[in-house]
Protein backbone atom coordinates (compact mmCIF):
# COMPACT_ATOMS: atom_id res chain seq x y z
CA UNK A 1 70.90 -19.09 -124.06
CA UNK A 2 73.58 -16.61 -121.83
CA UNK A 3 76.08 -16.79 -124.74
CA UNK A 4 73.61 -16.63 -127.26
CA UNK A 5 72.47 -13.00 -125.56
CA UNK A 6 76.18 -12.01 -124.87
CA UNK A 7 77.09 -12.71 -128.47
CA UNK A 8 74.25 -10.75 -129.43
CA UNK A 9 75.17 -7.91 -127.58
CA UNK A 10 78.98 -8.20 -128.70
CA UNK A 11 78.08 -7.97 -132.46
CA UNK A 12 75.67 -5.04 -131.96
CA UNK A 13 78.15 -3.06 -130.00
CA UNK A 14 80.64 -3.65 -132.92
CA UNK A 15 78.13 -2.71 -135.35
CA UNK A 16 77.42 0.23 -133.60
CA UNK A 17 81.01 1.13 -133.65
CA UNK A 18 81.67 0.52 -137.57
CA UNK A 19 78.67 3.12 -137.70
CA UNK A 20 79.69 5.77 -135.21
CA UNK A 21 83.79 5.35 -136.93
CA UNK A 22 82.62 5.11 -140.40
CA UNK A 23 80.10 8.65 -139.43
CA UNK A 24 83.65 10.19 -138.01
CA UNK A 25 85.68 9.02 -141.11
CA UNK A 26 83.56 10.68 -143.17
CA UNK A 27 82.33 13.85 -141.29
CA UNK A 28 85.82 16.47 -141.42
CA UNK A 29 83.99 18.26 -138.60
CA UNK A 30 83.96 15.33 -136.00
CA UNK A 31 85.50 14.47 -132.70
CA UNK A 32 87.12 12.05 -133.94
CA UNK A 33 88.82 13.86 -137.28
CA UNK A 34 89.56 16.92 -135.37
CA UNK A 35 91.57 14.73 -132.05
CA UNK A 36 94.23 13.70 -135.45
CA UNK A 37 94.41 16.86 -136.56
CA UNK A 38 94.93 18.00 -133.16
CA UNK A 39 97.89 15.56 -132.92
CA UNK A 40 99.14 15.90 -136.69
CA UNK A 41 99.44 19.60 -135.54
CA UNK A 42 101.39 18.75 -132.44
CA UNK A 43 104.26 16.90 -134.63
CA UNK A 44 102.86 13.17 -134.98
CA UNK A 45 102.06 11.36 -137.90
CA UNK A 46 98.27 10.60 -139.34
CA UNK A 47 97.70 6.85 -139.98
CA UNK A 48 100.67 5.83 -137.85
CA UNK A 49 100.45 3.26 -135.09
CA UNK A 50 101.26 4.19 -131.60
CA UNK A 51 99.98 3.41 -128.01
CA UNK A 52 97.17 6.01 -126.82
CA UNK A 53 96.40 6.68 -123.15
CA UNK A 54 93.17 7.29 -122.29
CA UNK A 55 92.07 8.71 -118.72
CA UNK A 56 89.53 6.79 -116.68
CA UNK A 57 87.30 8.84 -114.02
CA UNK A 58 85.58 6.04 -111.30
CA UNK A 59 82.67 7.46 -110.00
CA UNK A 60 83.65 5.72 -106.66
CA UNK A 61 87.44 5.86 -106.33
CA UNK A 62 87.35 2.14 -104.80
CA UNK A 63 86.50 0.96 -108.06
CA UNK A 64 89.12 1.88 -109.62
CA UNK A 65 91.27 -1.18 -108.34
CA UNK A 66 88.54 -3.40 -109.19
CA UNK A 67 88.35 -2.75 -112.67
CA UNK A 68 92.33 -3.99 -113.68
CA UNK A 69 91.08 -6.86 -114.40
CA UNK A 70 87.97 -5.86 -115.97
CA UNK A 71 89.72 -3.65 -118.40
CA UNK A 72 92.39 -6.26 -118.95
CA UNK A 73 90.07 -8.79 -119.99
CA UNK A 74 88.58 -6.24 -122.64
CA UNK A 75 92.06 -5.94 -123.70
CA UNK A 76 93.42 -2.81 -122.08
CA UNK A 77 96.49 -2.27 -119.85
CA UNK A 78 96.40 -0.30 -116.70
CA UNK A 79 99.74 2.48 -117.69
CA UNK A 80 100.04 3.34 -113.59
CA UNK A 81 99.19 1.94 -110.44
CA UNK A 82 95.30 3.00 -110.00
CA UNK A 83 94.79 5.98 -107.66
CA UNK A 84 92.48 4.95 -105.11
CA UNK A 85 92.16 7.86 -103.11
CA UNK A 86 91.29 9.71 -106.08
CA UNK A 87 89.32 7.36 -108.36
CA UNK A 88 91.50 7.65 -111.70
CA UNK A 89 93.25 4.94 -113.20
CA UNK A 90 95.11 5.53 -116.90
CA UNK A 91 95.02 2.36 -119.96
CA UNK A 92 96.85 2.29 -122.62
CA UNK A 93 96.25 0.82 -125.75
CA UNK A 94 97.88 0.57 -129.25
CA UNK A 95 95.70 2.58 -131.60
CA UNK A 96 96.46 4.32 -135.53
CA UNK A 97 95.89 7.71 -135.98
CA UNK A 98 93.12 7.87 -138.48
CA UNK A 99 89.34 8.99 -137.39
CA UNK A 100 88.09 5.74 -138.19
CA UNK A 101 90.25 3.86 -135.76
CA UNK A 102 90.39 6.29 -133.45
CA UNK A 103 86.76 6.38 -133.02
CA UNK A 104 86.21 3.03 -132.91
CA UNK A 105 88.42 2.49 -130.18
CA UNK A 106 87.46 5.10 -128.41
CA UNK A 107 84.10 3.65 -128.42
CA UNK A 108 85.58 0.24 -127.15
CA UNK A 109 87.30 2.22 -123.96
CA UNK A 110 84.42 4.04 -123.07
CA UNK A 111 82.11 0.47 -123.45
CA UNK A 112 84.83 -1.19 -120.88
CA UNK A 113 84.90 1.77 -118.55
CA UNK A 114 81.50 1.78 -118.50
CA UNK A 115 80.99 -1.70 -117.48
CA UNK A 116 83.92 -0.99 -114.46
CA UNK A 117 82.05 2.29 -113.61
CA UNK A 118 84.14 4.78 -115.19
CA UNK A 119 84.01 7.59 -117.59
CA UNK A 120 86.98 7.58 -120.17
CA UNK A 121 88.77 10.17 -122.21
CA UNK A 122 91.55 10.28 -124.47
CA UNK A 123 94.47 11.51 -123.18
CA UNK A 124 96.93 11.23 -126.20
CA UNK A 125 99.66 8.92 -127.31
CA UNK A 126 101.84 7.89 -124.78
CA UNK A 127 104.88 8.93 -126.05
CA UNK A 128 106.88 12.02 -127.80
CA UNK A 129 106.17 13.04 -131.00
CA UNK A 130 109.18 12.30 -132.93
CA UNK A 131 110.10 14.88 -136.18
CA UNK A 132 109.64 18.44 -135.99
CA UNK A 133 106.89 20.22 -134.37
CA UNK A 134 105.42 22.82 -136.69
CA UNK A 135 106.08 26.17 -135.77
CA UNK A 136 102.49 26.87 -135.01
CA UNK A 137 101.45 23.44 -132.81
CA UNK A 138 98.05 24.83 -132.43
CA UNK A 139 96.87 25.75 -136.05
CA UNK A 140 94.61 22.53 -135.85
CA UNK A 141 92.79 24.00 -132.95
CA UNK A 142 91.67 26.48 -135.10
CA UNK A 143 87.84 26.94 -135.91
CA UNK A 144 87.29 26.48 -139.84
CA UNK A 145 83.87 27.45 -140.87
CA UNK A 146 81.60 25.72 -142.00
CA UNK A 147 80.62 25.77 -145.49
CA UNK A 148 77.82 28.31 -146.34
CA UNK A 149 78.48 30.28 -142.97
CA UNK A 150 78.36 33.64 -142.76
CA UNK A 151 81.71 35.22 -142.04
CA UNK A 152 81.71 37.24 -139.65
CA UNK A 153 84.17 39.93 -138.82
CA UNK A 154 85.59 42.30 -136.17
CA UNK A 155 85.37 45.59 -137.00
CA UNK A 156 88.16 48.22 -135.59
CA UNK A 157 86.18 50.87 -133.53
């Protein structure tokens, strides 16, 4: 009955991350779709593989030794030696730069560092852009409006 309920739970957690990827895929505006922008801007490719870092905060800093092998069985590897005395410990994974699989895995960090009692952020790929880096790196920070807003303007006093 155990693995019945775990691989109940497994298959809604996917489920629920097809939805939340497929919602970030679609939706220009999201997390998700703005993070590869972000990066496209910074001189790496969209759709291309690469391994990500992501940035896990224990809420205890003693758990962050503990949860190696947590994370590793969920698939991720520990990119340092944990920081004990601080709490932070940094996994990498390979991910593509798309919203839809960026999302998704996302969502499968933050599920693991849950579960090892840690909040998780994205960090960035783990290595150099290669290329050219556009002159303007940060034109993908930029706020585009959203359709139908008013525009608003500065006037010159």
């Amino acid at each position: 009955m155990t693995a019945l309920l775990d691989t109940t739970t497994k298959i809604a957690a996917n489920v629920a991350d097809h939805a939340v990827a497929l919602f970030a895929a679609a939706w220009p505006r999201s997390l998700a779709a703005r993070e590869v922008a972000r990066l496209t801007g910074d001189g790496y490719s969209a759709g291309t593989t690469c391994d990500l870092d992501f940035s896990l905060s224990f809420d205890e800093p003693a758990l962050a030794e503990k949860a190696v092998p947590l994370l590793a069985q969920a698939g991720f590897t520990p990119a340092d030696r944990p920081d004990s005395e601080r709490g932070f410990l940094i996994v990498r994974t390979p991910g593509c730069l798309r919203p839809y699989e960026l999302a998704r895995l996302t969502a499968r960090v933050e599920r693991a560092a849950r579960a090892a009692g840690a909040y998780a952020e994205l960090i960035g790929p783990a290595s150099a852009a290669t290329g050219t880096v556009p002159t303007n790196a940060h034109e993908a920070d930029r706020q585009v409006p959203i359709q139908g807003e008013p525009q608003r303007h500065l006037m010159a006093s």
